[in-house]
Protein backbone atom coordinates (compact mmCIF):
# COMPACT_ATOMS: atom_id res chain seq x y z
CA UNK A 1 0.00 0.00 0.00
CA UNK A 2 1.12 3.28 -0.82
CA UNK A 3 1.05 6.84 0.71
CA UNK A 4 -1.59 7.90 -0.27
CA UNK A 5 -3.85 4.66 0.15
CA UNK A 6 -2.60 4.25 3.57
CA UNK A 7 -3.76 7.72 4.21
CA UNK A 8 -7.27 7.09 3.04
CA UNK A 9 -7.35 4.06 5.52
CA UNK A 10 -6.18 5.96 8.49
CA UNK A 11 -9.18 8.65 7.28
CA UNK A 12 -11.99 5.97 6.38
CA UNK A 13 -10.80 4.11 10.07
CA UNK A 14 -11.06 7.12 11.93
CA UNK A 15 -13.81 8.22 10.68
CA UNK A 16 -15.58 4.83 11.64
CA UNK A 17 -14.92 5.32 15.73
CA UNK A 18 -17.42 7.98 16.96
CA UNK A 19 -15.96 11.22 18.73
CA UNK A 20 -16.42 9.83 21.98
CA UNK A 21 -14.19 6.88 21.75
CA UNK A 22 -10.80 8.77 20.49
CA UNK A 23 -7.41 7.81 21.06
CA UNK A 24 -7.34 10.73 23.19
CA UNK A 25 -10.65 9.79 25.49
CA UNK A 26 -9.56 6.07 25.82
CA UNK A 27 -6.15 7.20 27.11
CA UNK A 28 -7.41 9.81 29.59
CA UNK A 29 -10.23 6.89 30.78
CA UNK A 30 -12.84 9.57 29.39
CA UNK A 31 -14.90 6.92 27.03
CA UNK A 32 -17.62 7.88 28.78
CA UNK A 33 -21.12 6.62 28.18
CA UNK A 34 -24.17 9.46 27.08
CA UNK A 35 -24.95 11.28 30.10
CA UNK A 36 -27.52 14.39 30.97
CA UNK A 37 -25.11 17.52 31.12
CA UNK A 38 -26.13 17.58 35.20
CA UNK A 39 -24.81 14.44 35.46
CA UNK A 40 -21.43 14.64 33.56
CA UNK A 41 -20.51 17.81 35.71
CA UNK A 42 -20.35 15.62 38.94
CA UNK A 43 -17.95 13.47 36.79
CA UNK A 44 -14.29 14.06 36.19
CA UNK A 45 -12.31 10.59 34.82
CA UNK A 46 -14.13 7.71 35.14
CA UNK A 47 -13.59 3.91 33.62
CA UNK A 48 -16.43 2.64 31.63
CA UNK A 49 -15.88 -1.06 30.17
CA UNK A 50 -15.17 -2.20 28.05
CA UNK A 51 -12.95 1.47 26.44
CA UNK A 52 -10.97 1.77 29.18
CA UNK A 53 -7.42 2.17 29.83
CA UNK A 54 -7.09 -0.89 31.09
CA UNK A 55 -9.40 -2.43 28.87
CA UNK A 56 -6.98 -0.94 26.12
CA UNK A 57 -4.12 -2.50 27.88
CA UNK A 58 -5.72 -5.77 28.08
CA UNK A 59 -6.18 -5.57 24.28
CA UNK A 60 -2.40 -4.71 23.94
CA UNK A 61 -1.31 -7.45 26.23
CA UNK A 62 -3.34 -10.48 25.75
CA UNK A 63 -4.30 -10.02 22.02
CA UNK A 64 -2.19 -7.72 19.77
CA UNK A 65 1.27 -8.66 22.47
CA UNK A 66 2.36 -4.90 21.84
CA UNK A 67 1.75 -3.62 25.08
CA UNK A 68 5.01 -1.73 25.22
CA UNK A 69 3.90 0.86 23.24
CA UNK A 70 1.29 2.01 25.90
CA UNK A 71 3.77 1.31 28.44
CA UNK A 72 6.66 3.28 26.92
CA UNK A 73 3.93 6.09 25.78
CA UNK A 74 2.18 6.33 29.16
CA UNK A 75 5.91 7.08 30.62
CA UNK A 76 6.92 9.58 28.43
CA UNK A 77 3.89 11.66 29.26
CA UNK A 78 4.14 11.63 32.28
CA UNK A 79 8.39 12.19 32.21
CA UNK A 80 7.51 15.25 29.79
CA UNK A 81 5.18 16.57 32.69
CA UNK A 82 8.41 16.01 35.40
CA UNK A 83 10.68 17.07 33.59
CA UNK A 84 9.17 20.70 32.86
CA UNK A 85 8.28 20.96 36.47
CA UNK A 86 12.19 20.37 37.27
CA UNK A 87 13.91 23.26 38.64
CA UNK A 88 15.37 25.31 35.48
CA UNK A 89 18.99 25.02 36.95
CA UNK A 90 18.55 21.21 36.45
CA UNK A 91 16.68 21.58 32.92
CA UNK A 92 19.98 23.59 32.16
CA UNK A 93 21.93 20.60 32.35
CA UNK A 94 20.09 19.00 29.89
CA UNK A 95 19.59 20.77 26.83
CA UNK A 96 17.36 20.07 24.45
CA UNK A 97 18.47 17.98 21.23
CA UNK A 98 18.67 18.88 18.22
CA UNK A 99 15.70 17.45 16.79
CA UNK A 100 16.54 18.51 13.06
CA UNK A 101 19.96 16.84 13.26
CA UNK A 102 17.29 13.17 14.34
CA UNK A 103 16.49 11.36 10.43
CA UNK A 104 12.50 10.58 10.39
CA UNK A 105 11.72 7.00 11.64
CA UNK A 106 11.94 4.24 9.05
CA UNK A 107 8.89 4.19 7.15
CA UNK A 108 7.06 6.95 8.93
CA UNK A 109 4.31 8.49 6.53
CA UNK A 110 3.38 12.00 7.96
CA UNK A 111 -0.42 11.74 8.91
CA UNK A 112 -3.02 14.10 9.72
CA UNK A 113 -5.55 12.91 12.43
CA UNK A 114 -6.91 16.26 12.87
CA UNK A 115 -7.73 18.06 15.93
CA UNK A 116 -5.64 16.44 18.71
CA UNK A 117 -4.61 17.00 22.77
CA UNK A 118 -1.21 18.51 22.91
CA UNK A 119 1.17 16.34 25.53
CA UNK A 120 1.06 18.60 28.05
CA UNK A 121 -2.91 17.85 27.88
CA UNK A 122 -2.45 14.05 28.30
CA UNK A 123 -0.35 14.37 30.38
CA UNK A 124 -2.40 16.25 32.98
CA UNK A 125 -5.28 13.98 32.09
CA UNK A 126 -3.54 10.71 32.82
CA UNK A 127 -4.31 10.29 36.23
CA UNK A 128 -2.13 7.11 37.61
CA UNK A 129 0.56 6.29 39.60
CA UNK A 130 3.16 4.76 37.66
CA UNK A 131 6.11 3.99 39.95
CA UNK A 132 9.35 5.48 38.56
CA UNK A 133 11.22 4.32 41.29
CA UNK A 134 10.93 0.50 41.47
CA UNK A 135 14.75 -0.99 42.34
CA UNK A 136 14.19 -4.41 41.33
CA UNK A 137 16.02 -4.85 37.40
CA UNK A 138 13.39 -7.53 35.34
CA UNK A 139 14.97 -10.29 34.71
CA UNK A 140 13.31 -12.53 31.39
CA UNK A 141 13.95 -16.54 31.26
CA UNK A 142 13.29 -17.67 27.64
CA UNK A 143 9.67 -19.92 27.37
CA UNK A 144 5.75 -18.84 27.39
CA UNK A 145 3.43 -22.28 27.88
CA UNK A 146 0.88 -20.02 25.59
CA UNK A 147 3.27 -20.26 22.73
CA UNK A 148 1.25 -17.20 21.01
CA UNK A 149 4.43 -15.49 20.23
CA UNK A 150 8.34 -15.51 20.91
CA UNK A 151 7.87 -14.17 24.78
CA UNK A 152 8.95 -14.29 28.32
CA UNK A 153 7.58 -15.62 30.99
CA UNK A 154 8.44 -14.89 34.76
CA UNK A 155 9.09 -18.03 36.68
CA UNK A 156 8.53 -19.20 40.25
CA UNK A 157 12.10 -19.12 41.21
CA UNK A 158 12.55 -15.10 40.16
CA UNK A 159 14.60 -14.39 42.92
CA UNK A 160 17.16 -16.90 42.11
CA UNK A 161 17.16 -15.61 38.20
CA UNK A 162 17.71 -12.25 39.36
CA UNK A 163 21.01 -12.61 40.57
CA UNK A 164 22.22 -14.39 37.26
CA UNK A 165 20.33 -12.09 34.67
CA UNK A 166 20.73 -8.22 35.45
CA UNK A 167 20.46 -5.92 32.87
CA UNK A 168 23.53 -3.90 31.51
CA UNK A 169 22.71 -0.30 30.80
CA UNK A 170 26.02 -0.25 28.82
CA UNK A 171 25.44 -2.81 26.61
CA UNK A 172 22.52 -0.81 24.14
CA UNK A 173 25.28 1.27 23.25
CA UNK A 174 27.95 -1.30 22.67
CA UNK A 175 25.53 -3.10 19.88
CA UNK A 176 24.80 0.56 18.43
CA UNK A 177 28.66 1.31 18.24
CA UNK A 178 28.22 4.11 20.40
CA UNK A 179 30.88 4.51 23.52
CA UNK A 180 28.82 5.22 26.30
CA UNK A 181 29.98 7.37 29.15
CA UNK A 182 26.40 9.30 30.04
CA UNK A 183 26.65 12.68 32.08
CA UNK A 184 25.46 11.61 35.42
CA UNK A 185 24.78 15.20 36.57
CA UNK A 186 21.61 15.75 34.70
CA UNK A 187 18.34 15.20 35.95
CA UNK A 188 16.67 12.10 35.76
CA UNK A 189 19.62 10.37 34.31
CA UNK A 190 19.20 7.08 36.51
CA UNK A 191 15.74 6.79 35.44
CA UNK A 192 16.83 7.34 31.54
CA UNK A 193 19.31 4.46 32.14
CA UNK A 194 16.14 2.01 33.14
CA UNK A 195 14.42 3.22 30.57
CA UNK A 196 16.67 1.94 27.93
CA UNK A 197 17.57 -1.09 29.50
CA UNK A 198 13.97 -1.63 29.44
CA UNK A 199 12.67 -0.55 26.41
CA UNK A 200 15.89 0.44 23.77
CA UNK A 201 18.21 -2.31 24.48
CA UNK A 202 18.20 -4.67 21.89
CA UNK A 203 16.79 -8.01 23.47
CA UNK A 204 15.18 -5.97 26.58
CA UNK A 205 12.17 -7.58 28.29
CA UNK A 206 9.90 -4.78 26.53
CA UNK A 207 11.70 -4.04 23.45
CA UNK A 208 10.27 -1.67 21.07
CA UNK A 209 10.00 -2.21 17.52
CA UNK A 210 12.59 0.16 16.56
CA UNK A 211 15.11 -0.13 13.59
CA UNK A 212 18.95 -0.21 14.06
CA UNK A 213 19.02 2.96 12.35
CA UNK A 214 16.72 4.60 14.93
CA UNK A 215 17.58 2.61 17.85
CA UNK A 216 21.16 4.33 17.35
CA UNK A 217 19.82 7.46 16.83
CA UNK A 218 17.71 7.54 20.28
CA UNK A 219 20.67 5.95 22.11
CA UNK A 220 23.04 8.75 20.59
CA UNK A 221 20.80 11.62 21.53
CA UNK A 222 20.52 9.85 25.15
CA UNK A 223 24.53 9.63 25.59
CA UNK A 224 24.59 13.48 25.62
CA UNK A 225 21.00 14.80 27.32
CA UNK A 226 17.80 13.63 29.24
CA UNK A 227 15.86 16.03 27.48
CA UNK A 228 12.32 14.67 26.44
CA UNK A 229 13.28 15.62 22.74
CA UNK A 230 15.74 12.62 22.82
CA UNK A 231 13.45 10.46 22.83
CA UNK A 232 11.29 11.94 19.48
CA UNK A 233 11.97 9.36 17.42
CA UNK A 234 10.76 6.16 19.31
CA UNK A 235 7.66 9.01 21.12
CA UNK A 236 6.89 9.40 16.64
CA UNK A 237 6.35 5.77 16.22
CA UNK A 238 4.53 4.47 19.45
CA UNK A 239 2.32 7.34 19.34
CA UNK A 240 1.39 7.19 15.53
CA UNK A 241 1.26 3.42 16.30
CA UNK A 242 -0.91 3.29 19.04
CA UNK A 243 -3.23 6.00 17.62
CA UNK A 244 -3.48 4.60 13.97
CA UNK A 245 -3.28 0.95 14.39
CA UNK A 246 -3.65 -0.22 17.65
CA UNK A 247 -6.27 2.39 18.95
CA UNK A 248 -8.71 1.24 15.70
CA UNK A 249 -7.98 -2.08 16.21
CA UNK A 250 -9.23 -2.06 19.74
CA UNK A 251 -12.29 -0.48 19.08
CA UNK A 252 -13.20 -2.56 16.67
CA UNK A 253 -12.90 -5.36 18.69
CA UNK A 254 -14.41 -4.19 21.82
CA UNK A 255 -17.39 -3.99 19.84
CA UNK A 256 -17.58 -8.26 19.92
CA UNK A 257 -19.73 -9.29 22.41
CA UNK A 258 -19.41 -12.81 22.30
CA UNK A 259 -16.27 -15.21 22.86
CA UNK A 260 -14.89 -17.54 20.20
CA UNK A 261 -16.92 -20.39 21.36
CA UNK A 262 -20.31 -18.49 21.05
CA UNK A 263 -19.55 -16.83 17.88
CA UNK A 264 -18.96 -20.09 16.16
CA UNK A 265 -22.00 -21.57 18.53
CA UNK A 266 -24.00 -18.56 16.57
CA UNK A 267 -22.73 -19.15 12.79
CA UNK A 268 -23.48 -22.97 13.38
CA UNK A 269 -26.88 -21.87 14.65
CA UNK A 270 -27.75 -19.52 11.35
CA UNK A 271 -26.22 -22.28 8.88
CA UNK A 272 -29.06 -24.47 10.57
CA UNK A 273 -31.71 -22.05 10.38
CA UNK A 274 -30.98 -21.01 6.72
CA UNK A 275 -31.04 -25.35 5.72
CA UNK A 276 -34.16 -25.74 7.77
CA UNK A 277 -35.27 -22.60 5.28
CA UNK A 278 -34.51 -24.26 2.32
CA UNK A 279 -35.89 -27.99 3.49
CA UNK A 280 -39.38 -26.09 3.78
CA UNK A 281 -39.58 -24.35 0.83
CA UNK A 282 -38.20 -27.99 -1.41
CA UNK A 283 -40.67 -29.52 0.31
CA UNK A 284 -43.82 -27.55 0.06
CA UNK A 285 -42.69 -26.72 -3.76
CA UNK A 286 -43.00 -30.43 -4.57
CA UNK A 287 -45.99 -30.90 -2.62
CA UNK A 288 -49.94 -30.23 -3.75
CA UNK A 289 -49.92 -27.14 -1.41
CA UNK A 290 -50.38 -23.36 -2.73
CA UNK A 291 -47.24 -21.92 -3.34
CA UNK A 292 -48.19 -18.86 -0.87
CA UNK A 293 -47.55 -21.75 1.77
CA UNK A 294 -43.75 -20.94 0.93
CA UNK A 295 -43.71 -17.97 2.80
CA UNK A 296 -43.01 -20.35 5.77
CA UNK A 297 -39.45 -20.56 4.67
CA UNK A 298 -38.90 -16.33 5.29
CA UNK A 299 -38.66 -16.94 9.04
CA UNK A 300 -35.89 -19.46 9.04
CA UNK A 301 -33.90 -17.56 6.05
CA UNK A 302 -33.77 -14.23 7.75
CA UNK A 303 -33.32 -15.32 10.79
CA UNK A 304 -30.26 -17.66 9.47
CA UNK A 305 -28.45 -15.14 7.39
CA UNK A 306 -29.13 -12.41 10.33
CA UNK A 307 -27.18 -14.44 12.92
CA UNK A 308 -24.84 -15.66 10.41
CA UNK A 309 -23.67 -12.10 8.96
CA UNK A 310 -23.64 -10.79 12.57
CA UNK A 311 -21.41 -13.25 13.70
CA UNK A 312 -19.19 -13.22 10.79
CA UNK A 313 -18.77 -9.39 12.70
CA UNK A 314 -18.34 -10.24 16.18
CA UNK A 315 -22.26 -9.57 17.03
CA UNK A 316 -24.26 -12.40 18.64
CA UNK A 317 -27.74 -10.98 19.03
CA UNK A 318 -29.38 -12.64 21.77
CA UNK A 319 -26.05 -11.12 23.80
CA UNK A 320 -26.48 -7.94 21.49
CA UNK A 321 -30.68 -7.60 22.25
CA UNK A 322 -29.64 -7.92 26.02
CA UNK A 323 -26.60 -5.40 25.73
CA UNK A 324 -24.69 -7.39 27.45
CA UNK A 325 -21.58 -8.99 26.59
CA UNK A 326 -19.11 -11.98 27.99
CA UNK A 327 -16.54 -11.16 29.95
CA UNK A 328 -12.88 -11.73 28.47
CA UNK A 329 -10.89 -14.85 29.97
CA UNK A 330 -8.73 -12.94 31.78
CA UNK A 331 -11.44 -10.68 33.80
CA UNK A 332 -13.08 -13.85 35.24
CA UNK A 333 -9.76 -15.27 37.49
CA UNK A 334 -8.28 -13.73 40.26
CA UNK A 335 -5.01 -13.52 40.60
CA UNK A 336 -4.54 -15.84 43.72
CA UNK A 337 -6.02 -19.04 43.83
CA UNK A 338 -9.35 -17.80 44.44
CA UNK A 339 -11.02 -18.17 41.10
CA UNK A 340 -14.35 -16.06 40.14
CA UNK A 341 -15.79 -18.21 37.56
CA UNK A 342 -17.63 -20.79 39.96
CA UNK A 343 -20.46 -20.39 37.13
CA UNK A 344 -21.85 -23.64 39.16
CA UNK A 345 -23.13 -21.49 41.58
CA UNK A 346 -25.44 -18.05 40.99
CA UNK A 347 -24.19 -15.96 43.76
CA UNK A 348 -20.61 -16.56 41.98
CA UNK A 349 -21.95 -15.50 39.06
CA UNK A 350 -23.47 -12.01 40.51
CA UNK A 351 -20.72 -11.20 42.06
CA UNK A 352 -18.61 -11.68 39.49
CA UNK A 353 -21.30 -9.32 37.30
CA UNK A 354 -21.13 -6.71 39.90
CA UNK A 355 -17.31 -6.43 40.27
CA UNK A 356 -17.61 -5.98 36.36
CA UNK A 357 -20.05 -3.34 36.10
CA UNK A 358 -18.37 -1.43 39.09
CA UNK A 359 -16.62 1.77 37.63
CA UNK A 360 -12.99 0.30 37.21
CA UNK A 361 -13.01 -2.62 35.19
CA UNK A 362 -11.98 -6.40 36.30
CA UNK A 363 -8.99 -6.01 34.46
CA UNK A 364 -7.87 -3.00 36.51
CA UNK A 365 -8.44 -4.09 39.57
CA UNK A 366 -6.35 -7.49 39.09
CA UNK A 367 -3.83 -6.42 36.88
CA UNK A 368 -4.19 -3.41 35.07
CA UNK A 369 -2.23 -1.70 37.50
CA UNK A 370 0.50 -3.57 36.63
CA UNK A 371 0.77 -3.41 33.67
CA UNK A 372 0.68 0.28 33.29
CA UNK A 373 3.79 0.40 35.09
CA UNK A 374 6.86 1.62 33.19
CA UNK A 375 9.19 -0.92 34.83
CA UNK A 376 8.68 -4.70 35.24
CA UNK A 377 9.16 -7.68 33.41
CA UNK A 378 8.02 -9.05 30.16
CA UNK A 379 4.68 -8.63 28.96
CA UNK A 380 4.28 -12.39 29.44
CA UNK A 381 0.67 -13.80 30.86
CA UNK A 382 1.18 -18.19 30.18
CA UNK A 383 1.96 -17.75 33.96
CA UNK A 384 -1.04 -16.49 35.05
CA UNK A 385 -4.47 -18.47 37.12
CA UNK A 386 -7.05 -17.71 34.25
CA UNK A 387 -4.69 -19.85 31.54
CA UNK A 388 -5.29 -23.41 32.46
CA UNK A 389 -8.44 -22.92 34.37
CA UNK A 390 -10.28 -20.99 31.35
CA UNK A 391 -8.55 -24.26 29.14
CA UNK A 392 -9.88 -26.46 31.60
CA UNK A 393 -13.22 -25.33 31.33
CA UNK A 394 -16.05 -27.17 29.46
CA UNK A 395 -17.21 -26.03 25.98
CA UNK A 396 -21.14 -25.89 27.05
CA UNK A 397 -19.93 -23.38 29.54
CA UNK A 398 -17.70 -21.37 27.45
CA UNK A 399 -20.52 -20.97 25.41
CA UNK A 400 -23.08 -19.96 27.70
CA UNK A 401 -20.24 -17.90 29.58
CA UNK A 402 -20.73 -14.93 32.19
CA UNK A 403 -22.10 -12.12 31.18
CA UNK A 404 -22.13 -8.49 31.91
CA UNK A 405 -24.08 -5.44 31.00
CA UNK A 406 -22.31 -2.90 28.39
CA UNK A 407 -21.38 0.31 29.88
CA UNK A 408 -20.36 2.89 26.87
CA UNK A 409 -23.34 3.58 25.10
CA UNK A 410 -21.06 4.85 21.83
CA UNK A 411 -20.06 1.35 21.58
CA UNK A 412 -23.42 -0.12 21.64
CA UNK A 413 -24.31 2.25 19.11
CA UNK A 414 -21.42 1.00 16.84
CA UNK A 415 -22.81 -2.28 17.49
CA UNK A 416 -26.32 -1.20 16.57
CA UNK A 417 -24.72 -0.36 13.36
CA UNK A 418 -23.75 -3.87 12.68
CA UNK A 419 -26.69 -5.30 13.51
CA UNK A 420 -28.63 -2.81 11.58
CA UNK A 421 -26.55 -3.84 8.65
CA UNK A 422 -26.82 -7.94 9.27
CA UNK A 423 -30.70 -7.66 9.24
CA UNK A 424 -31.02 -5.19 5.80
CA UNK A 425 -28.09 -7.92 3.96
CA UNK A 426 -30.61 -10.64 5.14
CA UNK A 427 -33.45 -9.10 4.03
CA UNK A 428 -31.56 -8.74 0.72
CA UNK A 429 -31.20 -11.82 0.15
CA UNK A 430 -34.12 -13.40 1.44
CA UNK A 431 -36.26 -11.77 -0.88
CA UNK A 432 -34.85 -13.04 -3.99
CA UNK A 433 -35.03 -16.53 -2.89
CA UNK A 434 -38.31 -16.42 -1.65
CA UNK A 435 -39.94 -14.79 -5.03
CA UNK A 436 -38.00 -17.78 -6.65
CA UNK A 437 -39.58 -20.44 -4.69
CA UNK A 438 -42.97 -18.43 -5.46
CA UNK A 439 -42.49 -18.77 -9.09
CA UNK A 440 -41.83 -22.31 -9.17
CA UNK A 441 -44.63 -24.60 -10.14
CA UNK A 442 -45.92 -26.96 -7.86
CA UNK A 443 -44.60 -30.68 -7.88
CA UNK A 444 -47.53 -32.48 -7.41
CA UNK A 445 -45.43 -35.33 -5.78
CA UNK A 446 -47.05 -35.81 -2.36
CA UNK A 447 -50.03 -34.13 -0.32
């Protein structure tokens, strides 16, 4: 795809996600659902599921594996913030870089979103505590029992691997053919150093997907300042990243409602209902009964290609007619041995629900936290409870799974959308078939 096509997908994509549910909103946890204007007053930043945060960092973690990005972006807003409210004897220490001397990032097509919050906006909005000060180093043994990608995965024995595998804040440099000796003086410098064993390094337990040629770059800028403008190369591509890919992307498939299981339940359901269609109208065509009798076979046909187009999209509609939607494997476990998911037993299942609907999503409360941290290790989950326990867990009941209500009314209008569409392509096609049925002649085979 060239330039200019990519451009008219970013357009066509954003245009697609309603105002409501911007990159911005979804970072500053202001997805908010529709609200009387009295209402919204008494609210300042609040986390409706499922376009949270941390139901964006769930996305990024357990299905796209790029969680880094947010990671890496959530940190630099915040270390723009810090570093401007530094005393200006310290900022002095650090100049800024010459950001016309940096070469754009490899294969960076210049984009225009439209209206957009400055950083000193997100900043202010992004209202968490991410530690900066954590003193462990990650360590990151080799292996993930999910296999989903080439990952880490912390072990039991951590402590032991921690004294074995510590990160070298020298050696990012060495591979870039830089000689590092960083000024130690300026501000934040420590914290820099983390940050690129962390992120920069090559082989660091949240590596960004950087090219030589710009990994070298960031790392030169780094040996000689802290500034924030060092880091405007990787800042480009995780931001333009996360806001035209991964932000889209997420949307899109917070608007499912239904697990894999059910989805595939649903299209298995429709194929049935549009065979049953056709057995009735073969039947009654070769039969002595008045063609208007075919009309029987309308029901089954748009009812068949109506859950079979909406699932094709995500969208099962007895979830969708309820507006509620299953909860994600990973928001039904705790993370100690107390699991959630009893679904044996109802008042399991309602508190489960409540937790859910309660204004910070499951996924926050567990391990969203976490994961917005700057500093940890890998961005590796085949250790976690909710693995083996959701893989242990019957089909019947995967299907018929826990459900909770759908907060953000913009989302359940996108869904609407869908749906809207599934029944007018079934009508479509039902019609056709039906006035071709109708024109047959009877077969006069049976009564």
């Amino acid at each position: 795809m060239d330039a200019s096509g990519y451009q008219k997908y970013l357009e066509k994509s954003r245009r697609s996600i309603p105002t409501e549910l911007c990159f911005e909103n979804v970072i500053s946890n202001r997805a908010m659902p529709v609200r009387s204007s009295e209402t919204l007053l008494d609210v300042d930043l609040i986390t409706f599921q499922p376009c949270s945060l941390y139901d964006f960092m769930g996305y990024l973690l357990y299905v796209s594996h790029d969680a880094e990005n947010l990671q890496f972006f959530l940190w630099l807003q915040h270390y723009k913030q810090r570093f401007q409210a530094a005393p200006h004897s310290e900022q002095a220490l650090s100049p800024p870089w010459d950001e016309d001397a940096l070469p754009q990032p490899d294969g960076y097509i210049a984009t225009d979103p439209g209206p957009r919050a400055s950083d000193k906006t997100l900043a202010q909005a992004l209202d968490y505590k991410i530690s900066f000060d954590t003193k462990d180093l990650p360590s990151w043994p080799m292996g993930s029992p999910l296999q989903e990608k080439p990952s880490f995965t912390a072990g039991s024995n951590l402590e032991s691997e921690r004294s074995t595998q510590h990160l070298n804040v020298e050696q990012p440099s060495d591979d870039s053919g830089l000689k590092w000796k960083s000024f130690s003086i300026q501000p934040f410098r420590s914290e820099i150093d983390r940050i690129i064993a962390h992120y920069l390094a090559p082989g660091a337990p949240r590596e960004l997907n950087l090219s030589s040629k710009n990994r070298a770059a960031c790392l030169h800028a780094l040996q000689h300042t802290t500034h924030p403008s060092a880091f405007t190369i990787p800042g480009t591509i995780v931001t333009e990243t996360l806001r035209n890919h991964s932000h889209p992307n997420f949307i899109r498939w917070s608007t499912i409602n239904g697990n894999t299981p059910r989805m595939i339940f649903g299209r298995v359901l429709g194929a049935s209902n549009i065979l049953f269609g056709f057995v009735i109208a073969i039947l009654l065509t070769l039969s002595y009964k008045s063609r208007w009798w075919r009309f029987f076979s309308v029901f089954p046909w748009v009812l068949g290609f109506m859950f079979l187009l909406a699932g094709s999209n995500g969208i099962c509609f007895v979830l969708y007619v309820t507006k509620d939607r299953h909860l994600r494997p990973w928001e039904q476990f705790t993370t100690d041995t107390t699991s959630l998911n009893s679904v044996d037993e109802e008042s399991d299942q309602q508190t489960l629900a409540s937790n859910s609907l309660s204004n910070t999503s499951s996924f926050g409360k567990r391990k969203g936290h976490f994961a917005l941290e700057a500093f940890g290790t890998a961005n590796s989950y085949g250790h976690e409870v909710w693995v083996e326990k959701y893989r242990a867990k019957m089909m019947i009941r995967k299907i018929f799974d826990t459900r909770v209500w759908v907060q953000n009314e913009h989302l359940r209008l996108m869904q609407d959308k869908v749906a809207l569409q599934s029944v007018l392509w079934s009508v479509m096609v039902t019609v056709p078939l039906t006035v071709l049925f109708l024109a047959l002649p009877r077969g006069h085979a049976f009564h």
